[in-house]
N, C-alpha and C. Protein backbone atom coordinates (compact mmCIF):
# COMPACT_ATOMS: atom_id res chain seq x y z
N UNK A 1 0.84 -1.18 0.00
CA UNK A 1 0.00 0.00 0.00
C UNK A 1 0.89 1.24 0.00
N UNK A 2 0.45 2.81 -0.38
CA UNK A 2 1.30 3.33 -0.43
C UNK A 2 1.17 4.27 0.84
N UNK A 3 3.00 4.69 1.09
CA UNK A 3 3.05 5.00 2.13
C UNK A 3 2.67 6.53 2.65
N UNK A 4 2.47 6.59 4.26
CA UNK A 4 1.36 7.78 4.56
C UNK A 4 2.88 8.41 5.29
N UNK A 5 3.82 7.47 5.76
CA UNK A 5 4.45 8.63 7.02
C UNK A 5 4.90 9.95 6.45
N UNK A 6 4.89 10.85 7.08
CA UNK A 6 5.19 12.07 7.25
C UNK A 6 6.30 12.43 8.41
N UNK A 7 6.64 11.38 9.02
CA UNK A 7 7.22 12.31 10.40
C UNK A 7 8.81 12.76 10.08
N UNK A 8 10.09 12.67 10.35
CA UNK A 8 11.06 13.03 10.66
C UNK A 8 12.09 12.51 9.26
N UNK A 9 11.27 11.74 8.51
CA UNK A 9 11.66 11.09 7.36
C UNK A 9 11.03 10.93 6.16
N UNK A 10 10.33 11.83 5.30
CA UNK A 10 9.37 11.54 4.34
C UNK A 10 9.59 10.02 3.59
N UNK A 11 8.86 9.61 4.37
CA UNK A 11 8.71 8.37 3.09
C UNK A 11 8.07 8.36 2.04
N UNK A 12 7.06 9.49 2.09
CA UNK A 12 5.30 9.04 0.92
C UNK A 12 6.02 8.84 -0.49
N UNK A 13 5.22 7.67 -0.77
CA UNK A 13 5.00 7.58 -2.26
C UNK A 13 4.71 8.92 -3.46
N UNK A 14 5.31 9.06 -4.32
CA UNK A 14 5.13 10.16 -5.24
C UNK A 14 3.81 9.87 -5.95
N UNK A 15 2.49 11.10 -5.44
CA UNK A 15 1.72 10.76 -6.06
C UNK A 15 1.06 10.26 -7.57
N UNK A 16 1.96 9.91 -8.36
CA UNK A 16 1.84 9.75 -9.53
C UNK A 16 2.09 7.80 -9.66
N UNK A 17 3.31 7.18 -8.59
CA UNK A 17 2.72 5.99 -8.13
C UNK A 17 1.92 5.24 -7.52
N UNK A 18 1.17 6.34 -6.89
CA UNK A 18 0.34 5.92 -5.80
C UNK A 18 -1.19 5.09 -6.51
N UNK A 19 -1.18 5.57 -7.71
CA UNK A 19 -2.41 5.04 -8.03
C UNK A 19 -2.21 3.67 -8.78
N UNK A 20 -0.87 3.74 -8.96
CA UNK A 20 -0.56 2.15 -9.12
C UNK A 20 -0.54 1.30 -8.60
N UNK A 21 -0.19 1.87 -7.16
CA UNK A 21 -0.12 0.35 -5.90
C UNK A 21 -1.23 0.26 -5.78
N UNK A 22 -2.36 1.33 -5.76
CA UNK A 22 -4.09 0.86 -5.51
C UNK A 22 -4.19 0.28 -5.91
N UNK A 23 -4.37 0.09 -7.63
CA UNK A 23 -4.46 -0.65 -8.46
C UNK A 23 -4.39 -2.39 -8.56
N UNK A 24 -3.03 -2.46 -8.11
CA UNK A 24 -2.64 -3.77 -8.17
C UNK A 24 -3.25 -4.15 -6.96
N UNK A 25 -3.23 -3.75 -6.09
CA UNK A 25 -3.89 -4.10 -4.67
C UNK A 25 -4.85 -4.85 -3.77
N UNK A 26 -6.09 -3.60 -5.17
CA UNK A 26 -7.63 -4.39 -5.31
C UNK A 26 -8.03 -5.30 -5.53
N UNK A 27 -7.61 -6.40 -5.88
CA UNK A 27 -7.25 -8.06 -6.19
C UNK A 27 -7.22 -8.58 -5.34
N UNK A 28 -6.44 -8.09 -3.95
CA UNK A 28 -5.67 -9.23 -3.11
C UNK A 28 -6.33 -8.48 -1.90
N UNK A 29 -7.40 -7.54 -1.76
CA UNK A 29 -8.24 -7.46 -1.00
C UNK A 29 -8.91 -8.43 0.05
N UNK A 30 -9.40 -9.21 -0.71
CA UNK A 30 -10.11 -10.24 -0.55
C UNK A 30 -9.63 -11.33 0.79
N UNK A 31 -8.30 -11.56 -0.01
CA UNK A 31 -7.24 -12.83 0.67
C UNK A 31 -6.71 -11.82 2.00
N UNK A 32 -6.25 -10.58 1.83
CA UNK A 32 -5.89 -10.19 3.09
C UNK A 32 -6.99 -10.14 4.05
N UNK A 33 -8.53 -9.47 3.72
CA UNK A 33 -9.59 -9.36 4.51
C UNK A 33 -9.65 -10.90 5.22
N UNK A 34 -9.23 -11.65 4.36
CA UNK A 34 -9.32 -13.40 5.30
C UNK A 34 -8.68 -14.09 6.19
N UNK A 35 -6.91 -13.21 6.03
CA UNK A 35 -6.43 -13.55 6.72
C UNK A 35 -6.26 -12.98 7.86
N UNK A 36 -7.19 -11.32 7.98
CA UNK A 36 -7.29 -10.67 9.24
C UNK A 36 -8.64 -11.16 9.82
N UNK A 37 -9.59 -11.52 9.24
CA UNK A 37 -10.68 -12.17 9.71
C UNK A 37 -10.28 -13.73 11.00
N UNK A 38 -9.28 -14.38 10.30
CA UNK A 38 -8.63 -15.78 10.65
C UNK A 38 -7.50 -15.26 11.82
N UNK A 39 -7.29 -13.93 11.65
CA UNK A 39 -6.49 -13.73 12.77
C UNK A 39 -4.64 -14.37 12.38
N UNK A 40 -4.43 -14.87 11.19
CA UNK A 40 -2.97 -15.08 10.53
C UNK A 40 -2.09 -13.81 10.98
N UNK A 41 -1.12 -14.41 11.56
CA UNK A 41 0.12 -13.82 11.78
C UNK A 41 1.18 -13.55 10.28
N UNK A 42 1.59 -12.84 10.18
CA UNK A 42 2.61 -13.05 9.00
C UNK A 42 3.69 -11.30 8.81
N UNK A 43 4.48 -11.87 8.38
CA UNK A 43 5.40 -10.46 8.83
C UNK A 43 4.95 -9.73 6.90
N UNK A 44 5.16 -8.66 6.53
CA UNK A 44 5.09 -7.96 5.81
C UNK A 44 5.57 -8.03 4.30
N UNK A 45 5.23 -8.56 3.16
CA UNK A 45 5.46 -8.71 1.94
C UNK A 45 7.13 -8.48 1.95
N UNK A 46 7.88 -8.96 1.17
CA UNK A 46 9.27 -8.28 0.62
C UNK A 46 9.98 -8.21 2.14
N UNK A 47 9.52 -8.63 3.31
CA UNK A 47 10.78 -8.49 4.46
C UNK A 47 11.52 -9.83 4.90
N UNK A 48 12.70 -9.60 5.64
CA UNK A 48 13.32 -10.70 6.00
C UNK A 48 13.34 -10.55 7.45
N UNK A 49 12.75 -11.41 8.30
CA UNK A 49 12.12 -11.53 9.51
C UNK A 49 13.33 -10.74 10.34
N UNK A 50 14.68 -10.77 10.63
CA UNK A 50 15.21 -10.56 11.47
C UNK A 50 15.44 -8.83 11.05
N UNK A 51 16.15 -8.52 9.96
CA UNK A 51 16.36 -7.03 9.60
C UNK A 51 15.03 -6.47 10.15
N UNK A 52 13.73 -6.56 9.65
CA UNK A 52 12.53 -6.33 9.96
C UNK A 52 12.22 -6.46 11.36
N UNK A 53 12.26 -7.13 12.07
CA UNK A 53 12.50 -6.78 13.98
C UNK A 53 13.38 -6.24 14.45
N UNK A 54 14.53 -5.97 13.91
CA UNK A 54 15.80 -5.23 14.29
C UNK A 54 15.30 -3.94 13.72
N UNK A 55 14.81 -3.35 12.79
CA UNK A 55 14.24 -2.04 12.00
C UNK A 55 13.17 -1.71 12.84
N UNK A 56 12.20 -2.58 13.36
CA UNK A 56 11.00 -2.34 14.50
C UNK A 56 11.57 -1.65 15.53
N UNK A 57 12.34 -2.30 16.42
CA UNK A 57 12.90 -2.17 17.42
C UNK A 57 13.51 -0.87 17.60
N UNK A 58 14.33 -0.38 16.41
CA UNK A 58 14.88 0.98 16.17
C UNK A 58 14.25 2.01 16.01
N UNK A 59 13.25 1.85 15.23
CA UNK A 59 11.81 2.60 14.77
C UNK A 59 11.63 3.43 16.29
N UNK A 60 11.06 1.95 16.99
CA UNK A 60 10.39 2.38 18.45
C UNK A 60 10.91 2.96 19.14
N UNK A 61 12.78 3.10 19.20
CA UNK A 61 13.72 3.57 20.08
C UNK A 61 13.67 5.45 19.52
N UNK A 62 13.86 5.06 18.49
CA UNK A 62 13.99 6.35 17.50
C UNK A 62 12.60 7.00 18.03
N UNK A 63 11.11 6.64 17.72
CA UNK A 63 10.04 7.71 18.08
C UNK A 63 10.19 7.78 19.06
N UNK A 64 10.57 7.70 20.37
CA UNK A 64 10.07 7.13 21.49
C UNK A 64 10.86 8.15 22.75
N UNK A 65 12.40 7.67 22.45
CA UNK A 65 13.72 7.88 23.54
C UNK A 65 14.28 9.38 22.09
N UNK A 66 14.54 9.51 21.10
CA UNK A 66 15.51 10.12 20.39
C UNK A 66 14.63 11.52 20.22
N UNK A 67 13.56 11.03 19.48
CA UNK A 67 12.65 11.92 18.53
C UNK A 67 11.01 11.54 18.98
N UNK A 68 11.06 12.08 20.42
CA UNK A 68 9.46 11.80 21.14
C UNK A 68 8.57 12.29 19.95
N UNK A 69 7.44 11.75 19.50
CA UNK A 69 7.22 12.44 18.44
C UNK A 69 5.63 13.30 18.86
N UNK A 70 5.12 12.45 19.96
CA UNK A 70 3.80 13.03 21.20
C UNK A 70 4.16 14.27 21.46
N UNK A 71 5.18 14.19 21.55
CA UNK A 71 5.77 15.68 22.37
C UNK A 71 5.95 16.66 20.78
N UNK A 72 6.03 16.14 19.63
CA UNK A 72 6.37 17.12 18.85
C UNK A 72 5.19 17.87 18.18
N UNK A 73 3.69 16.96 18.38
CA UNK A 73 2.79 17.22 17.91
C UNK A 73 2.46 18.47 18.17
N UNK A 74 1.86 19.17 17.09
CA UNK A 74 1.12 20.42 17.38
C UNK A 74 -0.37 20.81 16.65
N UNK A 75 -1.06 21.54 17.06
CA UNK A 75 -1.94 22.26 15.98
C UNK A 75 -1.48 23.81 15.88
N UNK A 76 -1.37 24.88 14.98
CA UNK A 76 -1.13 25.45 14.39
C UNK A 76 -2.02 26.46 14.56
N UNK A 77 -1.90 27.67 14.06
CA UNK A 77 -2.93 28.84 14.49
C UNK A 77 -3.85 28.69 13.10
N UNK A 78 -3.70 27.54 12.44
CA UNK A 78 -4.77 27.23 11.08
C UNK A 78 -6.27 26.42 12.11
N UNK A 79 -5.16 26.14 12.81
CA UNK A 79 -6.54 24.93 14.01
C UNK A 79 -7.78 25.80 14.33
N UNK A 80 -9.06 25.05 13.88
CA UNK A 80 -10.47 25.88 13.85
C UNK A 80 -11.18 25.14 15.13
N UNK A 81 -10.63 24.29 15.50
CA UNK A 81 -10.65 23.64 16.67
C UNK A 81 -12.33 22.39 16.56
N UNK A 82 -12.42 22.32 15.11
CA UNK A 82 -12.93 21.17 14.70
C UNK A 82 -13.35 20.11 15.51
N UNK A 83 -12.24 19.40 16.14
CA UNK A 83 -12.24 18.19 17.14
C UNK A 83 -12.36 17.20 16.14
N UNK A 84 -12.04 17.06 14.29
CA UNK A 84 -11.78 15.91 13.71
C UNK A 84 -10.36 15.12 13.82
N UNK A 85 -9.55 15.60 14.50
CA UNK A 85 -7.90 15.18 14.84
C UNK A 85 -8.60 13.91 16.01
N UNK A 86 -9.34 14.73 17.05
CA UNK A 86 -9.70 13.90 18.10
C UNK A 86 -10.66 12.73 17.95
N UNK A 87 -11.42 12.84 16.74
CA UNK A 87 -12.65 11.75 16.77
C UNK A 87 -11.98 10.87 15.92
N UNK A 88 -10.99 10.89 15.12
CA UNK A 88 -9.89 10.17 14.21
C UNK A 88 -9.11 9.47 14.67
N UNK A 89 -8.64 9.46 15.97
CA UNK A 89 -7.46 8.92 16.56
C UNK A 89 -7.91 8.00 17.59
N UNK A 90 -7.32 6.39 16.99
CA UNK A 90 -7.35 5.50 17.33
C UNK A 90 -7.03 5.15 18.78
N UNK A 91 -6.68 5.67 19.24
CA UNK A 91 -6.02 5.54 20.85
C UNK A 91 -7.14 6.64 21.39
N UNK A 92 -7.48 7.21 21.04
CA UNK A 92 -8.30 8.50 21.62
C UNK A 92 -6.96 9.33 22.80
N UNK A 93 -5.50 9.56 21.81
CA UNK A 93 -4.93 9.90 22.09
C UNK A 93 -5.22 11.57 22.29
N UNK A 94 -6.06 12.33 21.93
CA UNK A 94 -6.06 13.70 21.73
C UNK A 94 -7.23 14.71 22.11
N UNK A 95 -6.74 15.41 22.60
CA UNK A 95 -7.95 16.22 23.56
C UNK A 95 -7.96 17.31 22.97
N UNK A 96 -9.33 18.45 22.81
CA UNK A 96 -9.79 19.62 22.24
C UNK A 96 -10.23 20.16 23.29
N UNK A 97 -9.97 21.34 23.61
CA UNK A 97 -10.83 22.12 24.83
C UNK A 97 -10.64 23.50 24.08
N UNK A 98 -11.91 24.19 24.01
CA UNK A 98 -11.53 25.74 23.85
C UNK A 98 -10.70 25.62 22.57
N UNK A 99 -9.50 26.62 22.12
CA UNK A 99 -8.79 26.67 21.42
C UNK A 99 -7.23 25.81 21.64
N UNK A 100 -7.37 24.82 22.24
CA UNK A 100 -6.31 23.99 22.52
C UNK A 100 -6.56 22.32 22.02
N UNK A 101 -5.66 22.07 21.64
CA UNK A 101 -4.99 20.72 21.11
C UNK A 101 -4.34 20.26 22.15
N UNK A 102 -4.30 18.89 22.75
CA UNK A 102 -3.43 18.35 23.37
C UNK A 102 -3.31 16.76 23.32
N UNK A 103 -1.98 16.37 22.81
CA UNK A 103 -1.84 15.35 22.59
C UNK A 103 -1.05 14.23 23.80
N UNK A 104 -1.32 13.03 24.16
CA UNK A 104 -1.08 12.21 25.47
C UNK A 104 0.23 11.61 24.66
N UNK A 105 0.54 10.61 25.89
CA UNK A 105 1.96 9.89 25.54
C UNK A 105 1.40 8.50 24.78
N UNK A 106 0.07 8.07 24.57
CA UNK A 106 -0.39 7.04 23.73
C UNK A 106 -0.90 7.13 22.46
N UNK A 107 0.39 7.66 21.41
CA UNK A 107 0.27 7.80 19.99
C UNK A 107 1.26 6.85 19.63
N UNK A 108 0.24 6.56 18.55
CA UNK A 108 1.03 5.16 17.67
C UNK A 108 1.34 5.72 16.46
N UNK A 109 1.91 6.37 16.14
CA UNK A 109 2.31 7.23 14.84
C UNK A 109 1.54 6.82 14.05
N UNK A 110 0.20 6.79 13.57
CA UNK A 110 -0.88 6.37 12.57
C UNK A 110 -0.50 7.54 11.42
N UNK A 111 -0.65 8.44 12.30
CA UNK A 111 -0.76 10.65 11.85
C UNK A 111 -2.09 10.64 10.93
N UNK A 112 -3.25 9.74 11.23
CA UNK A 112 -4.61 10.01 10.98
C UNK A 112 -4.67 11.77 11.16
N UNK A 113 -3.98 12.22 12.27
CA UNK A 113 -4.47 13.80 12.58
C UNK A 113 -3.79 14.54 12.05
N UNK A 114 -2.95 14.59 11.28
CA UNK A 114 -1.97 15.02 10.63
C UNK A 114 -2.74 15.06 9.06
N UNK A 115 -2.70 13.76 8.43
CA UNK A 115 -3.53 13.39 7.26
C UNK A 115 -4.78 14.05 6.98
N UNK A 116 -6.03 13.97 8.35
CA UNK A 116 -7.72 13.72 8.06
C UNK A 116 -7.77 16.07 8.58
N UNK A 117 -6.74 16.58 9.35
CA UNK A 117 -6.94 17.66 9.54
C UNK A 117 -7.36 18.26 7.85
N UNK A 118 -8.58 19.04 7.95
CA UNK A 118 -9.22 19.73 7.33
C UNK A 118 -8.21 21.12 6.87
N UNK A 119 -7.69 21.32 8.33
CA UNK A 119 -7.30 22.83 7.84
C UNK A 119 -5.29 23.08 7.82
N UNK A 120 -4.82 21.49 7.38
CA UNK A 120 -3.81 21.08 7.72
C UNK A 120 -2.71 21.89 8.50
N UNK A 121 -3.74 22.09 10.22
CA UNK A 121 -3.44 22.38 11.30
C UNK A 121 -2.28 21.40 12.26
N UNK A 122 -2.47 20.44 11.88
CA UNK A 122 -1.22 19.68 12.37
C UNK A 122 0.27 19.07 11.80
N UNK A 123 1.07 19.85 12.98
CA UNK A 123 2.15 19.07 12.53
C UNK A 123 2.97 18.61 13.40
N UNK A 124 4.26 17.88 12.88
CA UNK A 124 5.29 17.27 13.70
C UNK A 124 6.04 18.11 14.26
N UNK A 125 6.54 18.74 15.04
CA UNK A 125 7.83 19.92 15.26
C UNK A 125 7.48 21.05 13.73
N UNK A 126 8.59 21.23 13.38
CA UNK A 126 9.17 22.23 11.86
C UNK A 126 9.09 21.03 10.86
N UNK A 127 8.96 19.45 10.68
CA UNK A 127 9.51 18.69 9.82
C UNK A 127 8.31 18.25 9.02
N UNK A 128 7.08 18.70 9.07
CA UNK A 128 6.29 18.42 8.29
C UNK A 128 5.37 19.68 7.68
N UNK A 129 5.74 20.88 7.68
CA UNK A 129 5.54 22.13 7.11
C UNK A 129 5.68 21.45 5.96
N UNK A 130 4.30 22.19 4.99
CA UNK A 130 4.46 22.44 3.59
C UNK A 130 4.34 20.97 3.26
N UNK A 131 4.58 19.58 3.90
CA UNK A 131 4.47 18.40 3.24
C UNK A 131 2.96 17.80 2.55
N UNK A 132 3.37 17.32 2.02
CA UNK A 132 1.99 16.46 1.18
C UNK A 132 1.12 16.08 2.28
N UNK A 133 -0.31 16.02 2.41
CA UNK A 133 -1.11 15.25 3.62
C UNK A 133 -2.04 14.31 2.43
N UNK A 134 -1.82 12.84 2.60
CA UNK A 134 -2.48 11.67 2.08
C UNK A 134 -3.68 11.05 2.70
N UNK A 135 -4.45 11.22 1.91
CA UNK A 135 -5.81 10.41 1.73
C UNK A 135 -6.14 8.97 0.75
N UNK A 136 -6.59 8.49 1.20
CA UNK A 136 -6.74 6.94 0.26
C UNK A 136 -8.22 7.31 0.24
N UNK A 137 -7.84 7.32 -1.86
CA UNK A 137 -9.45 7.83 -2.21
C UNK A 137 -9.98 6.97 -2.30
N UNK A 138 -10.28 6.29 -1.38
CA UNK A 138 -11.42 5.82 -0.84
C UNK A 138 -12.02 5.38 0.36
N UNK A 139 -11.43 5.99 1.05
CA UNK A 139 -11.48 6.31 2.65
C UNK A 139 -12.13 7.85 2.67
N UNK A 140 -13.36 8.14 3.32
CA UNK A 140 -13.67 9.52 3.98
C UNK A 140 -13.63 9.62 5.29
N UNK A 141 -13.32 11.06 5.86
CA UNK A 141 -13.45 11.26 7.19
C UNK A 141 -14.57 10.52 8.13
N UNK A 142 -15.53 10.09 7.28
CA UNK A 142 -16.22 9.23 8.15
C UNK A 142 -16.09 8.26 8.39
N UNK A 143 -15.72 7.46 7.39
CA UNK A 143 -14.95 6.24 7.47
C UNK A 143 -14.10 6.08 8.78
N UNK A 144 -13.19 7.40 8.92
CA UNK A 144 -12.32 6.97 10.10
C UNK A 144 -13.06 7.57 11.21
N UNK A 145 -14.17 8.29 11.45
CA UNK A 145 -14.53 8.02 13.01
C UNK A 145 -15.31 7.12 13.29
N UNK A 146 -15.76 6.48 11.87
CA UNK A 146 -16.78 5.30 12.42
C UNK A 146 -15.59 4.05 13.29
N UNK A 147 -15.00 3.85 12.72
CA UNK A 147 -13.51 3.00 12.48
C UNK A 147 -13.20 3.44 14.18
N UNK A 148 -13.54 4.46 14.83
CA UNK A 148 -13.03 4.84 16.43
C UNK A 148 -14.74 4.44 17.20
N UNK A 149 -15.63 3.71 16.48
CA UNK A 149 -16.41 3.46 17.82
C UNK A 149 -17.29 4.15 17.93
N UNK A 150 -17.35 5.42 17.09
CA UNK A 150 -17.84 6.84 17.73
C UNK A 150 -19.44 6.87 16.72
């Protein structure tokens, strides 16, 4: 699938591939929906189990201990104070009061709030100014607060 991060490292896909990995994707829908249904364990297309837990492991050290990334979150004076950052986020990591944003220490770097912000009010520190914010056209904002329960 193509990639969403934004944080300290742009990974995203150049939108001009992106509609290719959809593409091929939609096929194998099916077989993945079955094997999350079945509850199958399996590590990630194209990885080799140990680099790939050793890359996890670093990942986690890196957001976590190096580059807190909870702590880097912000909303921006674009923030209309919506509360779609908060009904988006899977952890119900994020609180709205008044004209304030506040984000807890239980973010899983999804950056749903980063992505689904309307008034692309959120960011990481300085490192995601001006970056691309990705949507999978075919996902709507409702989609993801239904997706929280709400």
């Amino acid at each position: 699938m193509p990639e969403n991060f934004i944080g300290p490292v742009d990974l995203m896909e150049p939108e001009e591939k992106v509609e290719g990995i959809l593409r091929s994707a939609r096929d194998r829908i099916p077989g993945i929906a079955a094997a999350i249904r079945e509850r199958r364990e399996s590590l990630p297309e194209g990885s080799n189990s140990l680099p790939f837990r050793i890359g996890g492991s670093f990942f986690r050290l890196l957001t976590t201990s190096v580059y807190p990334t909870h702590k880097k979150l912000h909303a921006t004076e674009r923030c209309n104070g919506c509360g779609i950052c908060s009904r988006i986020c899977p952890t119900r990591n994020i609180t709205v009061s008044d004209s304030t944003v506040t984000w807890g220490s239980d973010c899983t770097w999804c950056y749903a709030c980063i992505h689904w912000c309307p008034q692309e009010a959120v960011e990481i520190g300085r490192r995601t100014i001006g970056k691309r914010r990705y949507h999978h056209p075919d996902v709507t904002v409702k989609d993801m607060i239904r997706q929280t329960g709400e």
